[in-house]
N, C-alpha and C. Protein backbone atom coordinates (compact mmCIF):
# COMPACT_ATOMS: atom_id res chain seq x y z
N UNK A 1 -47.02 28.30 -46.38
CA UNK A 1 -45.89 29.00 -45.86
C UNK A 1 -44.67 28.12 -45.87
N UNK A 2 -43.75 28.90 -46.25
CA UNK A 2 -42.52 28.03 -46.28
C UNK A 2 -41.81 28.21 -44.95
N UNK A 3 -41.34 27.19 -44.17
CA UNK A 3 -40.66 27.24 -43.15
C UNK A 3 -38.90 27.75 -43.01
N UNK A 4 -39.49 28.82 -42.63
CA UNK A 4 -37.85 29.63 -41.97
C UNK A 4 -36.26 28.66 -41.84
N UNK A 5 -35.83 29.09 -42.48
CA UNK A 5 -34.47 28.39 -42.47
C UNK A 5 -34.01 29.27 -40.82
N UNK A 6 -32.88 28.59 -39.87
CA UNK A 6 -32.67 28.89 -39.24
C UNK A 6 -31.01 29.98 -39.79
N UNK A 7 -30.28 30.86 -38.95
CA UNK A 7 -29.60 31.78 -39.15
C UNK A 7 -28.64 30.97 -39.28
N UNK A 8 -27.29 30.94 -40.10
CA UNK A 8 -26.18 30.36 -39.76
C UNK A 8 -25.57 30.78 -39.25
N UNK A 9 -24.01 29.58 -38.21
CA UNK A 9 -23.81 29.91 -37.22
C UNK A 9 -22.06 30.42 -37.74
N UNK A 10 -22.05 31.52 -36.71
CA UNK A 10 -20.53 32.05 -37.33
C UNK A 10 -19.56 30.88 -37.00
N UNK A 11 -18.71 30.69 -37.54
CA UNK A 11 -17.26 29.53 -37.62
C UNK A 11 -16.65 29.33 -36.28
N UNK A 12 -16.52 30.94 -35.27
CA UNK A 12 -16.17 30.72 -34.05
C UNK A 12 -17.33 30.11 -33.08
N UNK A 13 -18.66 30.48 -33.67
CA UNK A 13 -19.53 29.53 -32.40
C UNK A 13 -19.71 27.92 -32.91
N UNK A 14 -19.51 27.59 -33.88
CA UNK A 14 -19.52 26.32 -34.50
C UNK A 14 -18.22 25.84 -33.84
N UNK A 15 -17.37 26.23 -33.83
CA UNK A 15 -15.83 25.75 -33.20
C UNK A 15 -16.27 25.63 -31.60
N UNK A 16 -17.04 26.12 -30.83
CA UNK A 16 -17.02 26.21 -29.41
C UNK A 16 -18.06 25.26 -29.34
N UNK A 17 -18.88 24.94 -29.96
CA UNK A 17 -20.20 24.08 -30.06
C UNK A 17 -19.08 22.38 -29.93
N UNK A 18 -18.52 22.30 -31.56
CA UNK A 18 -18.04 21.29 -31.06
C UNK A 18 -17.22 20.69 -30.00
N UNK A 19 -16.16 21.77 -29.65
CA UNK A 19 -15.22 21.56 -28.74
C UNK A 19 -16.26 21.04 -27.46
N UNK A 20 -17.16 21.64 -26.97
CA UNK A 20 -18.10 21.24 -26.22
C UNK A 20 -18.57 20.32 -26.16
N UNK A 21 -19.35 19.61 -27.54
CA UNK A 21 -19.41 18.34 -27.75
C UNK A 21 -18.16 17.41 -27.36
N UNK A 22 -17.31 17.07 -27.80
CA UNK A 22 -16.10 16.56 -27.74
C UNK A 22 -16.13 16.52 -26.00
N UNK A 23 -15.95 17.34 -25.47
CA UNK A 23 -15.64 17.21 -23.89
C UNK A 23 -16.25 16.79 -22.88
N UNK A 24 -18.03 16.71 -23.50
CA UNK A 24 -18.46 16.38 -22.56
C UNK A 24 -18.42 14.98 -22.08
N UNK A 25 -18.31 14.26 -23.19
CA UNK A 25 -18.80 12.85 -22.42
C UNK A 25 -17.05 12.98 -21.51
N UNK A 26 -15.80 13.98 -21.97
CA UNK A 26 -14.87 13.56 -21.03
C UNK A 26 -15.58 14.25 -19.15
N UNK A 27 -16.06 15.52 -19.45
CA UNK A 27 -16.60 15.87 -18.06
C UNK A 27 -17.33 14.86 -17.23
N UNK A 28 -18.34 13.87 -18.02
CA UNK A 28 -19.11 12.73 -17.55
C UNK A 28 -18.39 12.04 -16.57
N UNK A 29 -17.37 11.69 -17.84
CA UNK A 29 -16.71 10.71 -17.03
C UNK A 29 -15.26 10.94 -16.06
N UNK A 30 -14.65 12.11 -15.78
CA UNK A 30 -14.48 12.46 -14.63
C UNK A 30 -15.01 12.74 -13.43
N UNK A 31 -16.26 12.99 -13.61
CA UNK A 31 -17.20 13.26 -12.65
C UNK A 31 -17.82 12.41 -11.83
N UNK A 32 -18.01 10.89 -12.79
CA UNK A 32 -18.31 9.33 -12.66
C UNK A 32 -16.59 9.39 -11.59
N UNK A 33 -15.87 9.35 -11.98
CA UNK A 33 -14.59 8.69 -11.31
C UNK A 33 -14.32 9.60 -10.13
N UNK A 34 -14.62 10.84 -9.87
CA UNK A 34 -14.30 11.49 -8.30
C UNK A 34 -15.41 11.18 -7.86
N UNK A 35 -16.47 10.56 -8.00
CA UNK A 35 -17.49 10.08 -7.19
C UNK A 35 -17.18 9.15 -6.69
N UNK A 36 -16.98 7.89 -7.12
CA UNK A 36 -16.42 6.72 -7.14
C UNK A 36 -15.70 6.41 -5.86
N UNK A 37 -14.89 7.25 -4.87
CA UNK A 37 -14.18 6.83 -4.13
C UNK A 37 -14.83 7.82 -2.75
N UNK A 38 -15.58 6.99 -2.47
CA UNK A 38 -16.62 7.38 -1.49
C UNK A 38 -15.97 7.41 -0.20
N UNK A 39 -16.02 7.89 1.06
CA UNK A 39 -15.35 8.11 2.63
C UNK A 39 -16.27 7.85 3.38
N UNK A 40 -15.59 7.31 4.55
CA UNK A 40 -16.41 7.82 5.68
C UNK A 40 -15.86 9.04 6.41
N UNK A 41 -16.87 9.88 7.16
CA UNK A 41 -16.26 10.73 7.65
C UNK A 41 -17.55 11.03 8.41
N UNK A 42 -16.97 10.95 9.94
CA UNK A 42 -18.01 10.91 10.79
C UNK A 42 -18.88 10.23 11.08
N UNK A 43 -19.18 9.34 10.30
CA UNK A 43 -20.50 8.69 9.85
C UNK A 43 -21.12 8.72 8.97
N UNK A 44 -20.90 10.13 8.12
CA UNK A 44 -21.25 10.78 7.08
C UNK A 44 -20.73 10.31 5.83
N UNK A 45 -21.50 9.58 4.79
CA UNK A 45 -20.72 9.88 3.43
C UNK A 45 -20.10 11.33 3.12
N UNK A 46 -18.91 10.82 2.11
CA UNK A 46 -18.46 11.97 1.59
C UNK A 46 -18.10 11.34 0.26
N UNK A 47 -17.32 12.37 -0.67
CA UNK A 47 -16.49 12.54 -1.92
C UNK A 47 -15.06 12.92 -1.72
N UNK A 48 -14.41 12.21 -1.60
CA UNK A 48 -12.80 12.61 -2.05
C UNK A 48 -12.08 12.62 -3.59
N UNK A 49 -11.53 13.70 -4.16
CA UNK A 49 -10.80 13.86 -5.01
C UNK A 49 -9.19 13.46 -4.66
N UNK A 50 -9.02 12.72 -4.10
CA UNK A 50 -7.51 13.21 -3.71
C UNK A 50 -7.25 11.20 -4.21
N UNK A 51 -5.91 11.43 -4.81
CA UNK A 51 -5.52 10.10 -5.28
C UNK A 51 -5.51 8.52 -4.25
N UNK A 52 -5.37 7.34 -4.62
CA UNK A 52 -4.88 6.63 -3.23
C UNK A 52 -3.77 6.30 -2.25
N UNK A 53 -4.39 6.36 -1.68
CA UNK A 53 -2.53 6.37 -0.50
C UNK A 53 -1.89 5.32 -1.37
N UNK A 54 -0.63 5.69 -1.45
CA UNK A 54 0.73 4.41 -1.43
C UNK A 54 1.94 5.20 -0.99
N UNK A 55 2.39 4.11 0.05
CA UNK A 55 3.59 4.40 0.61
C UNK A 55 5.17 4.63 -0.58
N UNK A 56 5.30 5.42 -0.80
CA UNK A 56 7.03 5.68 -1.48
C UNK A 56 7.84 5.34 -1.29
N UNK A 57 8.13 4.49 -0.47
CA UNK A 57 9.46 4.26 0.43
C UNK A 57 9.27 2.80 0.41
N UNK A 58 8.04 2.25 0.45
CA UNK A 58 8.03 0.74 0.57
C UNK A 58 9.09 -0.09 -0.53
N UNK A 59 9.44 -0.74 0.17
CA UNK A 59 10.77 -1.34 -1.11
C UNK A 59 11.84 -0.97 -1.42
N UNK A 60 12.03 0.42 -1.06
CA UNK A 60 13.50 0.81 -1.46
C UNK A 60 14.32 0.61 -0.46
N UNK A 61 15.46 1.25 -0.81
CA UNK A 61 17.25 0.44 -0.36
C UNK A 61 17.07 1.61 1.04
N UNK A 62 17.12 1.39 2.13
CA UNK A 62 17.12 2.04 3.26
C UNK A 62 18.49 1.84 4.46
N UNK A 63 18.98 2.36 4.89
CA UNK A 63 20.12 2.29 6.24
C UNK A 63 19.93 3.55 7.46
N UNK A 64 20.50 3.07 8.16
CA UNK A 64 20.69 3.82 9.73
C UNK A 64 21.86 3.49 10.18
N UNK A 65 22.50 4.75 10.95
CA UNK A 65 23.71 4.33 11.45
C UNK A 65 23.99 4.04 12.80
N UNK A 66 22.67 3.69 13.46
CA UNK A 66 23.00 2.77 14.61
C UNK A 66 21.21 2.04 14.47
N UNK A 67 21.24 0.80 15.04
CA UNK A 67 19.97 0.44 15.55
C UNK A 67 20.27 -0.09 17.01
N UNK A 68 18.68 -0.13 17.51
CA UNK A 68 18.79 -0.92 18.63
C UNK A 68 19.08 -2.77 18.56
N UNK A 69 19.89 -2.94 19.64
CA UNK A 69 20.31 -4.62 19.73
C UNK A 69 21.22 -4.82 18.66
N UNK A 70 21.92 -3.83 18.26
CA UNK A 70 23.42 -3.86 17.38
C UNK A 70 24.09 -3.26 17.73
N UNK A 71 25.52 -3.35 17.42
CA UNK A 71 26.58 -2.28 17.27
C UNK A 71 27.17 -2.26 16.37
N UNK A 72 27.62 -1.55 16.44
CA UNK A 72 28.72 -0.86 14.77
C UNK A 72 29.21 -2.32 14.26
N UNK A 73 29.79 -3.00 15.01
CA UNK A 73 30.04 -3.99 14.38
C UNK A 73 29.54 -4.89 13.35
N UNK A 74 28.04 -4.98 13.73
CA UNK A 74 27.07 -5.70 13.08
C UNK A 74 27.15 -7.06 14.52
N UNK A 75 27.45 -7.17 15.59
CA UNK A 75 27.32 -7.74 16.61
C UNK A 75 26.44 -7.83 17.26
N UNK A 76 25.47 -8.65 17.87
CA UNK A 76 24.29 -8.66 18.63
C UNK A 76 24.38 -8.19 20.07
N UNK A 77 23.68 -7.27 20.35
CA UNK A 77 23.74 -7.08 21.78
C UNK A 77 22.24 -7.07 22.37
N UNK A 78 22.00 -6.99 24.03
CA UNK A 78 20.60 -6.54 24.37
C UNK A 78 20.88 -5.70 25.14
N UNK A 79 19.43 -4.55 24.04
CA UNK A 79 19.48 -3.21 24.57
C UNK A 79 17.79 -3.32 25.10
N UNK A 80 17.92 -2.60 26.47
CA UNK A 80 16.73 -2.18 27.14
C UNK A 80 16.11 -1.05 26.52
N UNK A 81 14.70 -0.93 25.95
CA UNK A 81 13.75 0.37 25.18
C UNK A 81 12.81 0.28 25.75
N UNK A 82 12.08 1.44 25.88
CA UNK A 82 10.90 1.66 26.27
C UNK A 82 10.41 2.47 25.40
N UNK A 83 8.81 2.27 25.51
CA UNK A 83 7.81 3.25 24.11
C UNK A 83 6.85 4.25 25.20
N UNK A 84 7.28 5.48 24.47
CA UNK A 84 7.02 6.14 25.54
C UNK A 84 5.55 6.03 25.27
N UNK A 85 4.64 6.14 24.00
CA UNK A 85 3.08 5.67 24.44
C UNK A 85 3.03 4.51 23.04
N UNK A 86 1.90 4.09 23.15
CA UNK A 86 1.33 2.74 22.03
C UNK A 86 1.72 1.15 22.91
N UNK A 87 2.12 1.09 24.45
CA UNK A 87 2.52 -0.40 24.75
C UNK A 87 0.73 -0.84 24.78
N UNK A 88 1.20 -1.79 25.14
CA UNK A 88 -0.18 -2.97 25.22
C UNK A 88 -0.91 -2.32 26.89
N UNK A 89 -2.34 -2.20 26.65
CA UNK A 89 -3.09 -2.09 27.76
C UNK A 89 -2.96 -2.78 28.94
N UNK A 90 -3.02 -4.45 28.82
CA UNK A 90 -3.40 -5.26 29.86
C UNK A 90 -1.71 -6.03 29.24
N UNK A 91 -0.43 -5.82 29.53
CA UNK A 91 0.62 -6.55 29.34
C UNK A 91 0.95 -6.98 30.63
N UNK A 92 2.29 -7.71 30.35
CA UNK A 92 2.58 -8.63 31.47
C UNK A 92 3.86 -7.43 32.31
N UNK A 93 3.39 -7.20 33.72
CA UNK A 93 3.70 -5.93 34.71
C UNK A 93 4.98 -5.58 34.70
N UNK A 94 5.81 -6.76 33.84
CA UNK A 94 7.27 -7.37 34.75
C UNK A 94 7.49 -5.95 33.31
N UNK A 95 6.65 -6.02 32.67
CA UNK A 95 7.25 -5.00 31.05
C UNK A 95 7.12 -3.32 31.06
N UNK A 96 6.41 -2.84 32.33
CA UNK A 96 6.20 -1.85 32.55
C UNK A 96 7.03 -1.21 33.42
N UNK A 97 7.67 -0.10 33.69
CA UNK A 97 8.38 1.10 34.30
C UNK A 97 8.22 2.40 34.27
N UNK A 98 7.32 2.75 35.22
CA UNK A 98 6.81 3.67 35.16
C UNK A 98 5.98 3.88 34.12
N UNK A 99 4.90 2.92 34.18
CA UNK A 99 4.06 3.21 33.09
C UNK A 99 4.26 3.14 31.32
N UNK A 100 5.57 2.98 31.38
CA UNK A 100 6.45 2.76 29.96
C UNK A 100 6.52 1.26 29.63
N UNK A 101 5.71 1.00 28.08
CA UNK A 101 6.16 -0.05 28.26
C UNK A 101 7.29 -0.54 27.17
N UNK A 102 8.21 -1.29 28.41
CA UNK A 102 9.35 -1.70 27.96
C UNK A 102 10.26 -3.30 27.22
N UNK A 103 10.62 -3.30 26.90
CA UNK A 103 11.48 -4.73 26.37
C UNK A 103 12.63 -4.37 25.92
N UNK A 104 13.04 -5.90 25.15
CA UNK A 104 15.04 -5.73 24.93
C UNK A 104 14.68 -6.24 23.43
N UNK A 105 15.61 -5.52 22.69
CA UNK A 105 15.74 -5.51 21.27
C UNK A 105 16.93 -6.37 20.88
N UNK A 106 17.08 -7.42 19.98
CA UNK A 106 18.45 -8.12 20.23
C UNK A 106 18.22 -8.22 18.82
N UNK A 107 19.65 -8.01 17.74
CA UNK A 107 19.44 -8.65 16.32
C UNK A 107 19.16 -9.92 16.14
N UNK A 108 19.87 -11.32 16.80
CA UNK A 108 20.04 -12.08 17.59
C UNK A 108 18.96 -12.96 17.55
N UNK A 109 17.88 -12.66 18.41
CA UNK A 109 16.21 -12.62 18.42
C UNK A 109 15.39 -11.63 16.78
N UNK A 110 14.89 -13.11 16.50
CA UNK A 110 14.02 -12.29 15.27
C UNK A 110 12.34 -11.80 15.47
N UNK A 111 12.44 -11.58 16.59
CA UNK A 111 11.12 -11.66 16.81
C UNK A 111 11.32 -10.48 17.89
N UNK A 112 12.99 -10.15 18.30
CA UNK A 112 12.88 -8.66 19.10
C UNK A 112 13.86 -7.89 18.68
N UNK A 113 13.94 -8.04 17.11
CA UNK A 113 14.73 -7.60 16.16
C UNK A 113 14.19 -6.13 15.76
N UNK A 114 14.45 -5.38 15.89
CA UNK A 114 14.14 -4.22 14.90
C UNK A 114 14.93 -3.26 14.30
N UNK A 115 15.52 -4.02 12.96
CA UNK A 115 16.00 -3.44 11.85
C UNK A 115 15.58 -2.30 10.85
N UNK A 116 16.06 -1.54 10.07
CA UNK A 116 15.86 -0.36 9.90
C UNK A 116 14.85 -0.93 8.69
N UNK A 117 15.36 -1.97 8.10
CA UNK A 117 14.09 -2.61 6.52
C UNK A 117 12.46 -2.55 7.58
N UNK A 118 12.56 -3.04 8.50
CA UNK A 118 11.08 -2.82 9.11
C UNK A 118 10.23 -1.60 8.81
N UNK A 119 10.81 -0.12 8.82
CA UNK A 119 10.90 1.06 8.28
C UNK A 119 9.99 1.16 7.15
N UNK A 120 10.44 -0.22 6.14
CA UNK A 120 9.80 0.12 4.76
C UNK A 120 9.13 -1.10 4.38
N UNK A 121 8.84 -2.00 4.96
CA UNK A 121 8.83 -3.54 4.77
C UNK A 121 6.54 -3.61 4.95
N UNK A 122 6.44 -2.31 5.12
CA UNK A 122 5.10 -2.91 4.79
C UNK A 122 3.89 -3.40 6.26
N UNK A 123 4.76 -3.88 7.05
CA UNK A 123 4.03 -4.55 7.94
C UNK A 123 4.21 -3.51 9.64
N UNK A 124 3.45 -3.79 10.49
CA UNK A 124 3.32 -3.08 11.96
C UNK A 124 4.62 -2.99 12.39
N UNK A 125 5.45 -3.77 11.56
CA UNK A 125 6.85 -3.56 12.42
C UNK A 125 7.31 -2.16 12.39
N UNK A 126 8.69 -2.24 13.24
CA UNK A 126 9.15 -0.59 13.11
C UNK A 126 10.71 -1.04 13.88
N UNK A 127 11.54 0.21 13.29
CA UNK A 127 12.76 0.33 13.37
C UNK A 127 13.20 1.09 14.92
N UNK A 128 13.71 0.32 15.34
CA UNK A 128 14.14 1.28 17.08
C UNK A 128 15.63 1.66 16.80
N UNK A 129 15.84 2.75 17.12
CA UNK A 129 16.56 3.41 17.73
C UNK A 129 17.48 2.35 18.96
N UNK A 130 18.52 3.13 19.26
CA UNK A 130 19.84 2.03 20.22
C UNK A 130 19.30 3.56 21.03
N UNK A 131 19.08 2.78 22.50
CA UNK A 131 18.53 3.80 23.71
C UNK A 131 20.20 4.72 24.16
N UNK A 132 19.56 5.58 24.81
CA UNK A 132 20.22 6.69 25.31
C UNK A 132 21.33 6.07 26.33
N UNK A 133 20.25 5.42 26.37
CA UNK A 133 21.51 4.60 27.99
C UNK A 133 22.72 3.78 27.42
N UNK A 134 22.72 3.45 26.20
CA UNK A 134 24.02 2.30 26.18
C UNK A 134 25.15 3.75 25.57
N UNK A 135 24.43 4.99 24.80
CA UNK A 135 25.22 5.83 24.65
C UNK A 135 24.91 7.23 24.41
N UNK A 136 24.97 8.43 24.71
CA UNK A 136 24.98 10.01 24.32
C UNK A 136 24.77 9.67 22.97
N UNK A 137 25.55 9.60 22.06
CA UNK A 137 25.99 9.74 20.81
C UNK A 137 24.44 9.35 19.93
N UNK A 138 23.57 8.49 20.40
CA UNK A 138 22.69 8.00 20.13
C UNK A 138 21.47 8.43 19.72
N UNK A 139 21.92 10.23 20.49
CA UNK A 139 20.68 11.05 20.62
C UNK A 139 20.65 11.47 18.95
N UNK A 140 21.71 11.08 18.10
CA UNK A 140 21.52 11.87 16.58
C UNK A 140 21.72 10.13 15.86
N UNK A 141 21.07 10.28 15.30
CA UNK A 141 21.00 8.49 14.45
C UNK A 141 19.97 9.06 13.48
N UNK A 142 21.13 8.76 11.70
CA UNK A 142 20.81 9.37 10.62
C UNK A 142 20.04 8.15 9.92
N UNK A 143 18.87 8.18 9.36
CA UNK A 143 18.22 7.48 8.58
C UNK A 143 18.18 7.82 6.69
N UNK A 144 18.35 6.93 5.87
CA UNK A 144 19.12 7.12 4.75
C UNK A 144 17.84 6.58 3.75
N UNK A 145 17.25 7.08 2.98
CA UNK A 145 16.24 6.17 1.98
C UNK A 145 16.78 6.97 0.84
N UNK A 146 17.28 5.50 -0.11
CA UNK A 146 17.52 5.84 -1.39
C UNK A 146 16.53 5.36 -2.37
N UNK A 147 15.87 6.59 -2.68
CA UNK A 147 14.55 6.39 -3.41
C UNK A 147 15.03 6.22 -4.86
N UNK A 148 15.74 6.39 -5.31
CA UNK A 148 16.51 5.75 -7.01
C UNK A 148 16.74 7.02 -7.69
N UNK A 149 17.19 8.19 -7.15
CA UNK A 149 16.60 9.13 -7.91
C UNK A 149 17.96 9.77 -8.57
């Protein structure tokens, strides 16, 4: 007996055959790479698809038109702030008011400086605000990030 030739295949399933071929090893290896970035969650492994954090703003040209422990001038002053939550648990009492904990922001002092680059600079620092008390006007303070665009 002579062995059966198999049927040939029409041009459109030969075209979908290869295209198929062709893609898979790309499906593989997408599939390899959303695995790849494993979570915790709960305790629980998981799978995230979602890209990695990076901040947008880190590095670029940033301003405010007032900070705390300045004035318009670009002059050092000390301004009294308080955070209304995040102070330190066990701090020193003299820093607390009513449970707020408080300090003085001075440009002046680099270490109770908080400039608006803190904003984007990467690190725990952060940009304060000039308190209510040295002025009204204070309650609107415009923040400016020029992302290059």
């Amino acid at each position: 007996m002579m062995a059966s030739r198999p049927a040939a295949l029409s041009p459109d399933l030969r075209t979908q055959r290869r295209v198929a071929l062709l893609l898979w090893p790309l499906l593989l290896t997408c599939g390899t790479l959303a695995s790849a970035q494993e979570l915790q969650t709960n305790g629980l492994n998981g799978y995230s698809l979602h890209p990695p954090y990076f901040n947008l703003a880190e590095g670029t040209k940033i301003s405010a038109t007032a900070t705390c422990g300045e004035e318009d001038t670009g002059r050092s002053v000390q301004d009294l702030y308080c955070k209304l939550v995040g102070g330190p648990v066990s701090g020193d009492p003299s820093q607390t008011i009513r449970g707020q904990y408080c300090d003085i922001c001075s440009q002046a002092e680099s270490d109770r400086a908080h400039p608006i680059t803190n904003a984007v600079d990467g690190t725990e620092r952060w940009w304060q605000s000039p308190p209510l008390s040295r002025n009204t006007e204070f309650n609107e303070v415009n923040v400016t990030l020029d992302l290059g665009q």
